[in-house]
PDB file of N, CA and C in Angstrom:
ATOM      1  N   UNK A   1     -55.186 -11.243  44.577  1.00  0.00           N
ATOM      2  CA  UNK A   1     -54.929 -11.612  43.203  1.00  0.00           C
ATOM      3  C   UNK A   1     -55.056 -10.422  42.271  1.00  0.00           C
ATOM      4  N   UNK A   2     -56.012  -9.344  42.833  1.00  0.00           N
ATOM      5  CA  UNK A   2     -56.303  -8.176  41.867  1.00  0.00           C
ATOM      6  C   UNK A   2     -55.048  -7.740  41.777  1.00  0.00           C
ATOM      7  N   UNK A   3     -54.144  -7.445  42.650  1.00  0.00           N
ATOM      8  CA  UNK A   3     -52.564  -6.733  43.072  1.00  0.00           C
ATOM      9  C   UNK A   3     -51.791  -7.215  42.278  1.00  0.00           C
ATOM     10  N   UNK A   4     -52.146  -8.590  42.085  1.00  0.00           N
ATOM     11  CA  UNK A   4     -50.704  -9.259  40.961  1.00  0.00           C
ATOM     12  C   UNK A   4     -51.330  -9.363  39.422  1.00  0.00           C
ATOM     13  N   UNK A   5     -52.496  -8.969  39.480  1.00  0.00           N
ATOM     14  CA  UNK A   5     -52.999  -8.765  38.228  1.00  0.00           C
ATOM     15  C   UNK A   5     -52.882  -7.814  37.378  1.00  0.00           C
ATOM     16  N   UNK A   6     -53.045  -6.350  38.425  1.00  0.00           N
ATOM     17  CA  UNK A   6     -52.781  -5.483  38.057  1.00  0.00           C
ATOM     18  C   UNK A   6     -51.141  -4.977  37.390  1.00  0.00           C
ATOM     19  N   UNK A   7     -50.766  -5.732  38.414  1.00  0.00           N
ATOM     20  CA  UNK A   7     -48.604  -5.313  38.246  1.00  0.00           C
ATOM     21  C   UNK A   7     -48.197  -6.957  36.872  1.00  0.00           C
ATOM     22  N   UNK A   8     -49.091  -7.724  36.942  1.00  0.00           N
ATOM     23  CA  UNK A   8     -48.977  -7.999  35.733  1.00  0.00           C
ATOM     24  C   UNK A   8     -49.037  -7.527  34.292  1.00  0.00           C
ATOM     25  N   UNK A   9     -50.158  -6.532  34.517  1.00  0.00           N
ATOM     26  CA  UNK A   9     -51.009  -5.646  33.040  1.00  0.00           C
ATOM     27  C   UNK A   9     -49.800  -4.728  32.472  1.00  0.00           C
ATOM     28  N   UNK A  10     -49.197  -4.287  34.179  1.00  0.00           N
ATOM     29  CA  UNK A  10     -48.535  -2.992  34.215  1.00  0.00           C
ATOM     30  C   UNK A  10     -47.034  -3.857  33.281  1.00  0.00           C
ATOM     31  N   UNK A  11     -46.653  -4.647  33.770  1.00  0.00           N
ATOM     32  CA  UNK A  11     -45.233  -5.455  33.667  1.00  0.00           C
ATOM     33  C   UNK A  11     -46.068  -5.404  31.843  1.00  0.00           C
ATOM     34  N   UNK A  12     -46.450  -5.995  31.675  1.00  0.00           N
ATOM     35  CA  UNK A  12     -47.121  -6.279  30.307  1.00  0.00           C
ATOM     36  C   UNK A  12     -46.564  -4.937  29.206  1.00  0.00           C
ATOM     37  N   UNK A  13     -47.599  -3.817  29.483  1.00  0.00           N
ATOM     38  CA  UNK A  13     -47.730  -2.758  28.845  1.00  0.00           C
ATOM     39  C   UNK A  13     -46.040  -2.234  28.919  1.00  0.00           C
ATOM     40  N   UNK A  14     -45.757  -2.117  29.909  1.00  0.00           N
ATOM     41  CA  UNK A  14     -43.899  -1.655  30.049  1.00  0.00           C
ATOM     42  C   UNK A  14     -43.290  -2.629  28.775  1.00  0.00           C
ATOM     43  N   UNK A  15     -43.275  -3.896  28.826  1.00  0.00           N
ATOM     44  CA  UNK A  15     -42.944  -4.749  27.639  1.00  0.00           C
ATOM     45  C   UNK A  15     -43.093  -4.370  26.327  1.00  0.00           C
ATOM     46  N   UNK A  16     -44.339  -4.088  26.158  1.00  0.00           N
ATOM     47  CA  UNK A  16     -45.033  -3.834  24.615  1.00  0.00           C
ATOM     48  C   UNK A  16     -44.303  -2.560  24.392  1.00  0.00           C
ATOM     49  N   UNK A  17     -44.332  -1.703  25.261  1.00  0.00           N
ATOM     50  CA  UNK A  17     -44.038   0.032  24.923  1.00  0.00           C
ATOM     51  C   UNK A  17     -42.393  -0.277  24.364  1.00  0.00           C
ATOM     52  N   UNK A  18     -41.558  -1.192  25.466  1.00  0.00           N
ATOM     53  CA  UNK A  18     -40.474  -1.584  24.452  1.00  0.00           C
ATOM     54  C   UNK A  18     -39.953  -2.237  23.937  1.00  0.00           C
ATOM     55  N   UNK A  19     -40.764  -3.434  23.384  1.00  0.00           N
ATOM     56  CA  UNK A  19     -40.978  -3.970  21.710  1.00  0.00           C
ATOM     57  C   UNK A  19     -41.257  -2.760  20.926  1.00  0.00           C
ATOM     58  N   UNK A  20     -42.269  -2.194  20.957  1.00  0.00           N
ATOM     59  CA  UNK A  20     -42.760  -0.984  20.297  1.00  0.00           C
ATOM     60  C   UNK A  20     -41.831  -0.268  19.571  1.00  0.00           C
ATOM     61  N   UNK A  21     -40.887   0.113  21.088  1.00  0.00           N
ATOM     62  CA  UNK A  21     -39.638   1.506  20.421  1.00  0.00           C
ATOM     63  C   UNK A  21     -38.254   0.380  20.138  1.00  0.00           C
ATOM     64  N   UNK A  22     -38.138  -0.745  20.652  1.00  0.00           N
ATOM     65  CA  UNK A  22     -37.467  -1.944  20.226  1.00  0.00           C
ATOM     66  C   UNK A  22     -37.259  -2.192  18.091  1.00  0.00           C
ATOM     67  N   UNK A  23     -38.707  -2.207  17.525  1.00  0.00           N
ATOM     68  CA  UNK A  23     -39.330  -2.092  16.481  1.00  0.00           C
ATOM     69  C   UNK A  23     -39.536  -1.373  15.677  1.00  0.00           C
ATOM     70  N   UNK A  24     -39.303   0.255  16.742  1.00  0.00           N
ATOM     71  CA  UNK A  24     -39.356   1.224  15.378  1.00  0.00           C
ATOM     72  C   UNK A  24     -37.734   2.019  15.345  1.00  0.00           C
ATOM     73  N   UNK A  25     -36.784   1.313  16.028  1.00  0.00           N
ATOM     74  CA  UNK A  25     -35.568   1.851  16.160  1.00  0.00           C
ATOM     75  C   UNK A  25     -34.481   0.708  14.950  1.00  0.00           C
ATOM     76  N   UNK A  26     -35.461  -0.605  15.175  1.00  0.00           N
ATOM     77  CA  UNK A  26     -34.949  -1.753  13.840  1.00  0.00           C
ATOM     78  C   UNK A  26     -35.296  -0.904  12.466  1.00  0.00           C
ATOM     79  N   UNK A  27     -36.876  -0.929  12.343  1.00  0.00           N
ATOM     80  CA  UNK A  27     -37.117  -0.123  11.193  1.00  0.00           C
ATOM     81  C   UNK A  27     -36.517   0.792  10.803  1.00  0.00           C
ATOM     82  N   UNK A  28     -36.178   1.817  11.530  1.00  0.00           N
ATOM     83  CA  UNK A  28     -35.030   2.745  11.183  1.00  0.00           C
ATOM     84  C   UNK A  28     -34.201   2.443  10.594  1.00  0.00           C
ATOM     85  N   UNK A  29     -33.160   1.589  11.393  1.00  0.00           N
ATOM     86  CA  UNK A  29     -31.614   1.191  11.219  1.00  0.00           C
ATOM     87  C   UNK A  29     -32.018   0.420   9.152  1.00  0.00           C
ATOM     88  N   UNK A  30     -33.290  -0.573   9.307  1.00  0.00           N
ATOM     89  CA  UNK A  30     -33.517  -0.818   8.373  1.00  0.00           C
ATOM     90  C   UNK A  30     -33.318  -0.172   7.214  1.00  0.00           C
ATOM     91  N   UNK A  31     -34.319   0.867   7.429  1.00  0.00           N
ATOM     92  CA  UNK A  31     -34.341   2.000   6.485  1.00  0.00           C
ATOM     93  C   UNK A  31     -32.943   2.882   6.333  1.00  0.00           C
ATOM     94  N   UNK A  32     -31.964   3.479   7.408  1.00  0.00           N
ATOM     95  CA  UNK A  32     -31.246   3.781   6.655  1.00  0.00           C
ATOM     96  C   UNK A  32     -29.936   3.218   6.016  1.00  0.00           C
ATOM     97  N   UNK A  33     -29.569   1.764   6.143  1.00  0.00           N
ATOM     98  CA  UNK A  33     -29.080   0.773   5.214  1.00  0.00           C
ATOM     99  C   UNK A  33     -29.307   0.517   3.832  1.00  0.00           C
ATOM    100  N   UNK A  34     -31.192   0.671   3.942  1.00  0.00           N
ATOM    101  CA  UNK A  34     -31.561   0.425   2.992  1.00  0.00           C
ATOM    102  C   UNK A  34     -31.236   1.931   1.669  1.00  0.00           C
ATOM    103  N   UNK A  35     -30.732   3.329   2.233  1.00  0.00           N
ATOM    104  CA  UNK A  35     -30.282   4.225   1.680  1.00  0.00           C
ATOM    105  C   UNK A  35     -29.274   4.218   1.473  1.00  0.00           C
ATOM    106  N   UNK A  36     -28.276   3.659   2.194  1.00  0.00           N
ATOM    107  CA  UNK A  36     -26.771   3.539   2.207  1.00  0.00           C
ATOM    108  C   UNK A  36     -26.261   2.352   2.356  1.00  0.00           C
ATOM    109  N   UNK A  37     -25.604   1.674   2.196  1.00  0.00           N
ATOM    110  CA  UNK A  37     -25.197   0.714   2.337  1.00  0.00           C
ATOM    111  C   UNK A  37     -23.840   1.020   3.470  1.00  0.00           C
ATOM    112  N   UNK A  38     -23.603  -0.326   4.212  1.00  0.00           N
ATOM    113  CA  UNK A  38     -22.290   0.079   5.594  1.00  0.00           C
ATOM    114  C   UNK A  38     -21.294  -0.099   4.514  1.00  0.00           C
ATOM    115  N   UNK A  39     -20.737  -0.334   3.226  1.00  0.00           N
ATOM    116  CA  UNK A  39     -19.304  -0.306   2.969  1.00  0.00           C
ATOM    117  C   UNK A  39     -19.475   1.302   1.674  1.00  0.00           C
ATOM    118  N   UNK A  40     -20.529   1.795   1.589  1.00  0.00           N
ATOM    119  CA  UNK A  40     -20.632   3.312   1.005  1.00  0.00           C
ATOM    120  C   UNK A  40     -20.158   4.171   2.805  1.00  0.00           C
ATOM    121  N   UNK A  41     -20.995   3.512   3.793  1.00  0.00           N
ATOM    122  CA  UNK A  41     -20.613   4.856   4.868  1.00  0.00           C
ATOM    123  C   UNK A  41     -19.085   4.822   5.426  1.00  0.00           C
ATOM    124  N   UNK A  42     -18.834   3.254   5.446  1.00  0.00           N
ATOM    125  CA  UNK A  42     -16.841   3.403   5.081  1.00  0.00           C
ATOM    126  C   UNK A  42     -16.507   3.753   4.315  1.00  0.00           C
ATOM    127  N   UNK A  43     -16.892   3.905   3.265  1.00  0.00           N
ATOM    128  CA  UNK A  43     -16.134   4.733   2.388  1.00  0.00           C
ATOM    129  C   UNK A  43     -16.190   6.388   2.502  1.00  0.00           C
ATOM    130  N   UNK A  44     -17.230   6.600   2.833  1.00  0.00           N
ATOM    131  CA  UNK A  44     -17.493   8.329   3.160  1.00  0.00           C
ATOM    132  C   UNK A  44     -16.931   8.431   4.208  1.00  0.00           C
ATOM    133  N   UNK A  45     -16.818   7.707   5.500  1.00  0.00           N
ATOM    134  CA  UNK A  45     -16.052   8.287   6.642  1.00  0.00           C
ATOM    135  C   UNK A  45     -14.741   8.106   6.283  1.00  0.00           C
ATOM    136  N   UNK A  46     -14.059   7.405   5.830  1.00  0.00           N
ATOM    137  CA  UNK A  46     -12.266   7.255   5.445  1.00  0.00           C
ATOM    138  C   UNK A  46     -12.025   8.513   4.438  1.00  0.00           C
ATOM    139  N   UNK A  47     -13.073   8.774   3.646  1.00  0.00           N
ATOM    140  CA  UNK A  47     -12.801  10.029   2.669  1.00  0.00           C
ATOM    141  C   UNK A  47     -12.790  11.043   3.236  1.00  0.00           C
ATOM    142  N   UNK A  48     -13.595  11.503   4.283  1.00  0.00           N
ATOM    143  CA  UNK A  48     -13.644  12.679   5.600  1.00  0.00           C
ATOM    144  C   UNK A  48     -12.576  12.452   6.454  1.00  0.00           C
ATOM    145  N   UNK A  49     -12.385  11.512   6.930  1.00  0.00           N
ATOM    146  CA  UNK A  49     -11.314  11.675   7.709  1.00  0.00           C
ATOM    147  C   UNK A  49     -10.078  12.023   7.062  1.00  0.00           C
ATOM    148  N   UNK A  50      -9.945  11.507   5.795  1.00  0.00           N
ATOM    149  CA  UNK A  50      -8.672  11.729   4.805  1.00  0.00           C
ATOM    150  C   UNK A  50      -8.142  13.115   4.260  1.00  0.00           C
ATOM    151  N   UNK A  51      -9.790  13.426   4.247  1.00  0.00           N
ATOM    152  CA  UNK A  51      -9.483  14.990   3.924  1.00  0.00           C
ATOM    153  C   UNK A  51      -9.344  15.924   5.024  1.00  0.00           C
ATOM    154  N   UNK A  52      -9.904  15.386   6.058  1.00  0.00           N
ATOM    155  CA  UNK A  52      -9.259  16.330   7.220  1.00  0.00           C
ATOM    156  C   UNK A  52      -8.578  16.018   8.091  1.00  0.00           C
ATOM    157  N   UNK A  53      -7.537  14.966   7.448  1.00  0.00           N
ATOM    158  CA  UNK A  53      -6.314  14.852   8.162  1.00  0.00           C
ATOM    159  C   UNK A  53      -5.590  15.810   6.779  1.00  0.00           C
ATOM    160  N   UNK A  54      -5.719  15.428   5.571  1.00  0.00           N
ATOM    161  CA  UNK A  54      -4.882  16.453   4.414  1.00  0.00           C
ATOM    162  C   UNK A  54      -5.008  18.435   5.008  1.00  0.00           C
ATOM    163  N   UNK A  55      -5.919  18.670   4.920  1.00  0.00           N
ATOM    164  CA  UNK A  55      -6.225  19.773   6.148  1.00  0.00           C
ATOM    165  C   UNK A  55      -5.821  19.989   6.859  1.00  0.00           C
ATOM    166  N   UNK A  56      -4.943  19.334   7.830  1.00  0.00           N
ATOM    167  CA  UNK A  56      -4.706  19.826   8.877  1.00  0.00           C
ATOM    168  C   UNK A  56      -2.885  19.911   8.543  1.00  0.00           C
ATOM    169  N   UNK A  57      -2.807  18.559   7.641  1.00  0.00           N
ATOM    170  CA  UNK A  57      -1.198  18.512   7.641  1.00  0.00           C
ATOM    171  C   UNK A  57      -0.968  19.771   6.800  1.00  0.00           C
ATOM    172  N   UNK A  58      -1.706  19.948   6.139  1.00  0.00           N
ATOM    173  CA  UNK A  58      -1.526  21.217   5.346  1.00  0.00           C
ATOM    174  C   UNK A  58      -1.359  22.882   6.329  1.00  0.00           C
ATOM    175  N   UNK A  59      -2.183  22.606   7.116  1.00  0.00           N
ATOM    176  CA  UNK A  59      -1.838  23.464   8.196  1.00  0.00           C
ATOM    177  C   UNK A  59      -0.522  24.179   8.704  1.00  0.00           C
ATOM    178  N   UNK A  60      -0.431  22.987   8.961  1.00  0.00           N
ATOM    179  CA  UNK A  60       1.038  22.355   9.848  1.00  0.00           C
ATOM    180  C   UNK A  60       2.219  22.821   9.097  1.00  0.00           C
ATOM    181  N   UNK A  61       2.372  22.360   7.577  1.00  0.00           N
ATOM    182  CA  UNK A  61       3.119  22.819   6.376  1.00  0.00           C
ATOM    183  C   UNK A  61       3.018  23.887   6.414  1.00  0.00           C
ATOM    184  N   UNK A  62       2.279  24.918   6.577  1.00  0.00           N
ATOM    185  CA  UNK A  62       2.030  26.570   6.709  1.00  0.00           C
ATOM    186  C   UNK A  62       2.986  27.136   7.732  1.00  0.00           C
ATOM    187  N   UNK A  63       2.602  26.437   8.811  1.00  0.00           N
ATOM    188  CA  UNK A  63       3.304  27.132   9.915  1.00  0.00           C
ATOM    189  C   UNK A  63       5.342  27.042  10.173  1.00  0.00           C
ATOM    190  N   UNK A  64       5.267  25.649   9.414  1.00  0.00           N
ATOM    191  CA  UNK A  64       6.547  25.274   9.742  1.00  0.00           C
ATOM    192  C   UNK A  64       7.307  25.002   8.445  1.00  0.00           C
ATOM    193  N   UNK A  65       7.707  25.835   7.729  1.00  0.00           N
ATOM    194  CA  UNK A  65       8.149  25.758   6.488  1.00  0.00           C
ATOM    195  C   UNK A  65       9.484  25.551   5.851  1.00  0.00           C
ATOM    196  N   UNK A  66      10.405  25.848   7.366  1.00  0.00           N
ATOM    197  CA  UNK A  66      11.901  26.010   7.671  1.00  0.00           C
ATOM    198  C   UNK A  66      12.155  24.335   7.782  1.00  0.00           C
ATOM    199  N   UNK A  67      11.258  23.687   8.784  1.00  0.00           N
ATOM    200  CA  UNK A  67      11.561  21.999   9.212  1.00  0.00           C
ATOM    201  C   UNK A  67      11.321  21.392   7.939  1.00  0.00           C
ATOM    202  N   UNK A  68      10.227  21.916   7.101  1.00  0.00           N
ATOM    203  CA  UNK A  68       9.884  20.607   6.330  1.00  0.00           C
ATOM    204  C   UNK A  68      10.881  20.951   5.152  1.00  0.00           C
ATOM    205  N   UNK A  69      11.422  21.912   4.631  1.00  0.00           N
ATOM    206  CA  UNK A  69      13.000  22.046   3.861  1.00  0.00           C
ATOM    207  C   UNK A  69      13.949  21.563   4.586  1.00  0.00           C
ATOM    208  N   UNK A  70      14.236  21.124   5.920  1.00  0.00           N
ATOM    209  CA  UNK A  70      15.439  20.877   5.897  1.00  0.00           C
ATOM    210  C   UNK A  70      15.268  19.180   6.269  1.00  0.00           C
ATOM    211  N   UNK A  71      14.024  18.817   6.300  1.00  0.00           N
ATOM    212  CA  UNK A  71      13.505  17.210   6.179  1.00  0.00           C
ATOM    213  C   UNK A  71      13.831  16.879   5.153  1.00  0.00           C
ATOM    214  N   UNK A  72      13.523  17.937   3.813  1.00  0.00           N
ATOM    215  CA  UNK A  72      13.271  17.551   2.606  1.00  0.00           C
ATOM    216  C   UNK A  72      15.006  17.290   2.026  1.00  0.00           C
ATOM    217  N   UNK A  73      15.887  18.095   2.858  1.00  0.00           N
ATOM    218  CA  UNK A  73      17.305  18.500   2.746  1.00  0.00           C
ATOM    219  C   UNK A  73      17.687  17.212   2.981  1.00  0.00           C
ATOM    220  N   UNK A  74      17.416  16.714   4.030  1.00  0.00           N
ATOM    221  CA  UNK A  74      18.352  15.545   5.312  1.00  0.00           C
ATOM    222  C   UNK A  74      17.780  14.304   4.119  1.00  0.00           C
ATOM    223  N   UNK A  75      16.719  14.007   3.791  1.00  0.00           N
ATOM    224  CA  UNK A  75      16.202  12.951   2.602  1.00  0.00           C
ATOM    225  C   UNK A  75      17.144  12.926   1.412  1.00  0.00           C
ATOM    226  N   UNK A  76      17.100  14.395   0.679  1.00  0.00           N
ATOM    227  CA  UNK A  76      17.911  13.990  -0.753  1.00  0.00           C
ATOM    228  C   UNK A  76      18.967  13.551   0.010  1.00  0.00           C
ATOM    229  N   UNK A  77      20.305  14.264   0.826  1.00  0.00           N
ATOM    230  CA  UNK A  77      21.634  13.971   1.208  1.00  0.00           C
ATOM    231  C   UNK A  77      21.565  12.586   1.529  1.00  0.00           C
ATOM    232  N   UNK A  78      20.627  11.927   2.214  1.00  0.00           N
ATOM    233  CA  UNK A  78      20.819  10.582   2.633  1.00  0.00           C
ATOM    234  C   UNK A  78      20.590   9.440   0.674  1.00  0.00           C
ATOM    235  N   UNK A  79      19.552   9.992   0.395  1.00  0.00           N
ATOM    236  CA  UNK A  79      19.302   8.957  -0.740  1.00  0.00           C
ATOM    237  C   UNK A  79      20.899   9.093  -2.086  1.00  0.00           C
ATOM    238  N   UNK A  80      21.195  10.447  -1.624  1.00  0.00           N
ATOM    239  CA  UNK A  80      22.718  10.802  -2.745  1.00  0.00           C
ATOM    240  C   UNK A  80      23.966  10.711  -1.950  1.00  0.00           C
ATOM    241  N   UNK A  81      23.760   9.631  -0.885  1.00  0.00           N
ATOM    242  CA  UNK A  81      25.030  10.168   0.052  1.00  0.00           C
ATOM    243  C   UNK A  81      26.102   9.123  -0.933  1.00  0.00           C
ATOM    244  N   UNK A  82      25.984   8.332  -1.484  1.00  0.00           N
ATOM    245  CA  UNK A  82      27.093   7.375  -2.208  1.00  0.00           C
ATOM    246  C   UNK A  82      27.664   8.568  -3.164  1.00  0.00           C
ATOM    247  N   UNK A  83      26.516   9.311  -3.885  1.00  0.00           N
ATOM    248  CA  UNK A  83      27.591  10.589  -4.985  1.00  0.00           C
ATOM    249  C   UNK A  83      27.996  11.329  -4.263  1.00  0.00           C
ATOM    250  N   UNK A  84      27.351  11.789  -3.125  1.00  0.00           N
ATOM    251  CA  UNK A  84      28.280  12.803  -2.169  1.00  0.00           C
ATOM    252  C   UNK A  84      29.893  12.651  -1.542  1.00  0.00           C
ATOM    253  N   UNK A  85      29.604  11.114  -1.051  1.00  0.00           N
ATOM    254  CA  UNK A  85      31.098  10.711  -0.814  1.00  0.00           C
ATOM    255  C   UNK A  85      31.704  10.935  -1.753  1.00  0.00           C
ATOM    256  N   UNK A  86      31.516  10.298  -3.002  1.00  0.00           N
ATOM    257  CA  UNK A  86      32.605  10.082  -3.742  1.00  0.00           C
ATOM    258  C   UNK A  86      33.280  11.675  -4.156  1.00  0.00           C
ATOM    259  N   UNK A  87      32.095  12.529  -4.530  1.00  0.00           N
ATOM    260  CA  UNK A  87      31.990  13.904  -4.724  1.00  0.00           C
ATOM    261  C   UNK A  87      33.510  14.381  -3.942  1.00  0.00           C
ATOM    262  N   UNK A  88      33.071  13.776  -2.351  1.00  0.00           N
ATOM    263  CA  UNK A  88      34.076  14.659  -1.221  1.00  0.00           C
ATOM    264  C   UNK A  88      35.499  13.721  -1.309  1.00  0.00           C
ATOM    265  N   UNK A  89      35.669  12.587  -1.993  1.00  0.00           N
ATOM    266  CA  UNK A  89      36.896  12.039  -1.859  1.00  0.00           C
ATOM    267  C   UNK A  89      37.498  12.701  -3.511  1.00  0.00           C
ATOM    268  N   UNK A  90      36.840  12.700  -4.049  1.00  0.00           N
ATOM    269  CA  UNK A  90      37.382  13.816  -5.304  1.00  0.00           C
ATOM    270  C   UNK A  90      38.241  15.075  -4.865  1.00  0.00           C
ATOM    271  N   UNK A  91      37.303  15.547  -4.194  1.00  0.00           N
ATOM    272  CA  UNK A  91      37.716  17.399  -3.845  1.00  0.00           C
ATOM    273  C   UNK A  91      39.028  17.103  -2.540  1.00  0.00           C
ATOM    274  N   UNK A  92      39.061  15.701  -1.792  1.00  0.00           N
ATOM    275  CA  UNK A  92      40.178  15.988  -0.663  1.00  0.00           C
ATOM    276  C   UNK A  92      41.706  15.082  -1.645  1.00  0.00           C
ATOM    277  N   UNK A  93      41.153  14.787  -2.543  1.00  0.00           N
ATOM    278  CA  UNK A  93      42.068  13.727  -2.934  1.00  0.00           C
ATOM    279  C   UNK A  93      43.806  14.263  -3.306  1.00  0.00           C
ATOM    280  N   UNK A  94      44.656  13.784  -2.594  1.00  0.00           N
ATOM    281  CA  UNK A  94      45.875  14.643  -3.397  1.00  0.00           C
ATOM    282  C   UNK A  94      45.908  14.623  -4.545  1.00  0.00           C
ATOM    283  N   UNK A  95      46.700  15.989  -5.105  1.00  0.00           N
ATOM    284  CA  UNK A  95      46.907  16.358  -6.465  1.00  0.00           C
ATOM    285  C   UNK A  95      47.627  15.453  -7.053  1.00  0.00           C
ATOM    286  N   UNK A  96      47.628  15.574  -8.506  1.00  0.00           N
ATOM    287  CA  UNK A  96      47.833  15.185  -9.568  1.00  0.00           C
ATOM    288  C   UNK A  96      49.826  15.199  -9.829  1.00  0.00           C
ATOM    289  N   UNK A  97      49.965  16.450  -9.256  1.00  0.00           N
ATOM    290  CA  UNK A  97      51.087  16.728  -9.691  1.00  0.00           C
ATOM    291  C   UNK A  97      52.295  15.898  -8.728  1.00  0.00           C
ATOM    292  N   UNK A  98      51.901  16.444  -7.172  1.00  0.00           N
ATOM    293  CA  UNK A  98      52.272  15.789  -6.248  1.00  0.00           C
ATOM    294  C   UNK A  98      52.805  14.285  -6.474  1.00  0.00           C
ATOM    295  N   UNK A  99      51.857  13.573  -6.994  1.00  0.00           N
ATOM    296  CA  UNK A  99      52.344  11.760  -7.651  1.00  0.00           C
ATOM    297  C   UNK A  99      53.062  11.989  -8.522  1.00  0.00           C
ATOM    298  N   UNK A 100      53.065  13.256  -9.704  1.00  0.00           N
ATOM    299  CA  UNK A 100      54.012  12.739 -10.535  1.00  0.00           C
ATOM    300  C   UNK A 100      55.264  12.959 -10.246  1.00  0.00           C
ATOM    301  N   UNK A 101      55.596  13.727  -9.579  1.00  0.00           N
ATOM    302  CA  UNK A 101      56.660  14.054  -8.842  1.00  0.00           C
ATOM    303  C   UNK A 101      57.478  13.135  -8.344  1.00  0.00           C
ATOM    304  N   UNK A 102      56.699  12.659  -7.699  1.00  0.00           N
ATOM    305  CA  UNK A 102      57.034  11.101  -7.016  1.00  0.00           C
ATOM    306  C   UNK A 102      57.753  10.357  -7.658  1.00  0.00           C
ATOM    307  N   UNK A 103      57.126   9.854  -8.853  1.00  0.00           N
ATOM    308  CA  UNK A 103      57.248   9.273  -9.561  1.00  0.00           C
ATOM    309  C   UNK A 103      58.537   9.269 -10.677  1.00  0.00           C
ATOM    310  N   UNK A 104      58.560  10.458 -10.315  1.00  0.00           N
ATOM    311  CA  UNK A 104      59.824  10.994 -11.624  1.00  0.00           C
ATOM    312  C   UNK A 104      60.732  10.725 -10.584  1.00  0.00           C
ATOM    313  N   UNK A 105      60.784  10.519  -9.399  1.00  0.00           N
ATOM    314  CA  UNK A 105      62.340  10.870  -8.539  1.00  0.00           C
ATOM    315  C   UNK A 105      62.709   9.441  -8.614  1.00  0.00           C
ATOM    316  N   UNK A 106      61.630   8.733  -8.636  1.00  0.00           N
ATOM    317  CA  UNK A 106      62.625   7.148  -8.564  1.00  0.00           C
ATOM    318  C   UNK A 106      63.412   6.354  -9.766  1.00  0.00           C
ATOM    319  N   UNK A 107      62.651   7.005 -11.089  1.00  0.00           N
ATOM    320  CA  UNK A 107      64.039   6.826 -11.761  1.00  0.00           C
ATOM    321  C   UNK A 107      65.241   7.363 -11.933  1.00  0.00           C
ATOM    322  N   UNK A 108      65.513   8.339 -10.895  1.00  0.00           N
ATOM    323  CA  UNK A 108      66.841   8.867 -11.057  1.00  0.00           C
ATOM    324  C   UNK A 108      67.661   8.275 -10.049  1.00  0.00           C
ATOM    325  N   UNK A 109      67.108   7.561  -8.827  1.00  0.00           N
ATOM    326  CA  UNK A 109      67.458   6.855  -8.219  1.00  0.00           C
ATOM    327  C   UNK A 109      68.030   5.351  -8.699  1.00  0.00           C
ATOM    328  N   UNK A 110      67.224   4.897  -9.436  1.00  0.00           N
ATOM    329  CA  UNK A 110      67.972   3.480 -10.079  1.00  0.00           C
ATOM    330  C   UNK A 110      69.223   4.057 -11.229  1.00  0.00           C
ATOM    331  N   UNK A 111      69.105   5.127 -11.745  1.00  0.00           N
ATOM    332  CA  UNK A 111      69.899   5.450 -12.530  1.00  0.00           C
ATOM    333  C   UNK A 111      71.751   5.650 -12.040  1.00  0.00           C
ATOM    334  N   UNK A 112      71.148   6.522 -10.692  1.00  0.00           N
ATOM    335  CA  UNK A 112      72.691   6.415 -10.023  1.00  0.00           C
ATOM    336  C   UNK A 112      73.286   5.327  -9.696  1.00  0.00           C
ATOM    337  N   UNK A 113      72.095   3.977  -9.544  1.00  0.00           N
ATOM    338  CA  UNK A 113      72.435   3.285  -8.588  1.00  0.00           C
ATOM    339  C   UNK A 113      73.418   2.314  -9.841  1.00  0.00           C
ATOM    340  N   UNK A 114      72.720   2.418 -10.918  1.00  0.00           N
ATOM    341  CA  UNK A 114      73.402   1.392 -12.158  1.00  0.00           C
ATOM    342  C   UNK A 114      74.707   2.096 -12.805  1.00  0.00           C
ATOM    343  N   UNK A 115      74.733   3.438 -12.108  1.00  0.00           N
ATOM    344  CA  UNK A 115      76.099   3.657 -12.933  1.00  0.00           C
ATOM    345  C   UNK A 115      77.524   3.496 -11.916  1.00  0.00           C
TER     346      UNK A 115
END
C-alpha cells in the first residue's frame, strides 16, 4: 500500500505543478488582454501586414517600371477604346471630296437621259 501511496503523492504533486503553470499561463493571457484588447491586436496586425505588403509592392514598382507603364497604357486604351474607335474610323474614313464627286456625276446623267 506504501507503493501506491507513494505514486499517488507523486501523481498528485505532477497535477498541482500543472494547475500551477496551468494558472499562471491564464493569468498572463489575462493580463495581457487586459492591456490590449483582441480587436486593438487586429487592428495592429492588419496595419503591419498592410504596410508591409505597401513595402514590398513598392519594391516591386522599383524594379519593374517598363510593365507597370505599359499596364497603366493597356488600362487607359481599354477604358477610351469607344473614343479610340471612333478616333480610327475618322482618320480611315473616305474623303470628302471623293462623295462629292459622286454625287455631281449623277445629275448629269438624268440630264442626258431627259433630253
Amino acid at each position: 500500500m506504501s507503493e501506491l501511496a507513494s505514486r499517488l503523492a507523486e501523481h498528485r504533486a505532477a497535477r498541482n505543478a500543472a494547475r500551477a503553470a496551468h494558472d499562471a499561463n491564464l493569468a498572463q493571457v489575462k493580463a495581457d488582454l487586459a492591456a490590449r484588447s483582441i480587436g486593438g491586436r487586429i487592428a495592429d496586425k492588419a496595419r503591419d501586414d498592410a504596410l508591409d505588403l505597401a513595402d514590398e509592392a513598392l519594391a516591386v514598382a522599383r524594379e519593374s517600371k517598363g510593365i507597370i507603364a505599359g499596364a497603366v497604357g493597356a488600362l487607359a486604351l481599354w477604358f477610351l477604346r469607344y473614343q479610340v474607335i471612333a478616333l480610327t474610323a475618322r482618320l480611315f474614313k473616305p474623303a470628302a471630296v471623293q462623295e462629292q464627286a459622286d454625287n455631281a456625276a449623277e445629275p448629269d446623267r438624268f440630264e442626258e437621259q431627259a433630253e
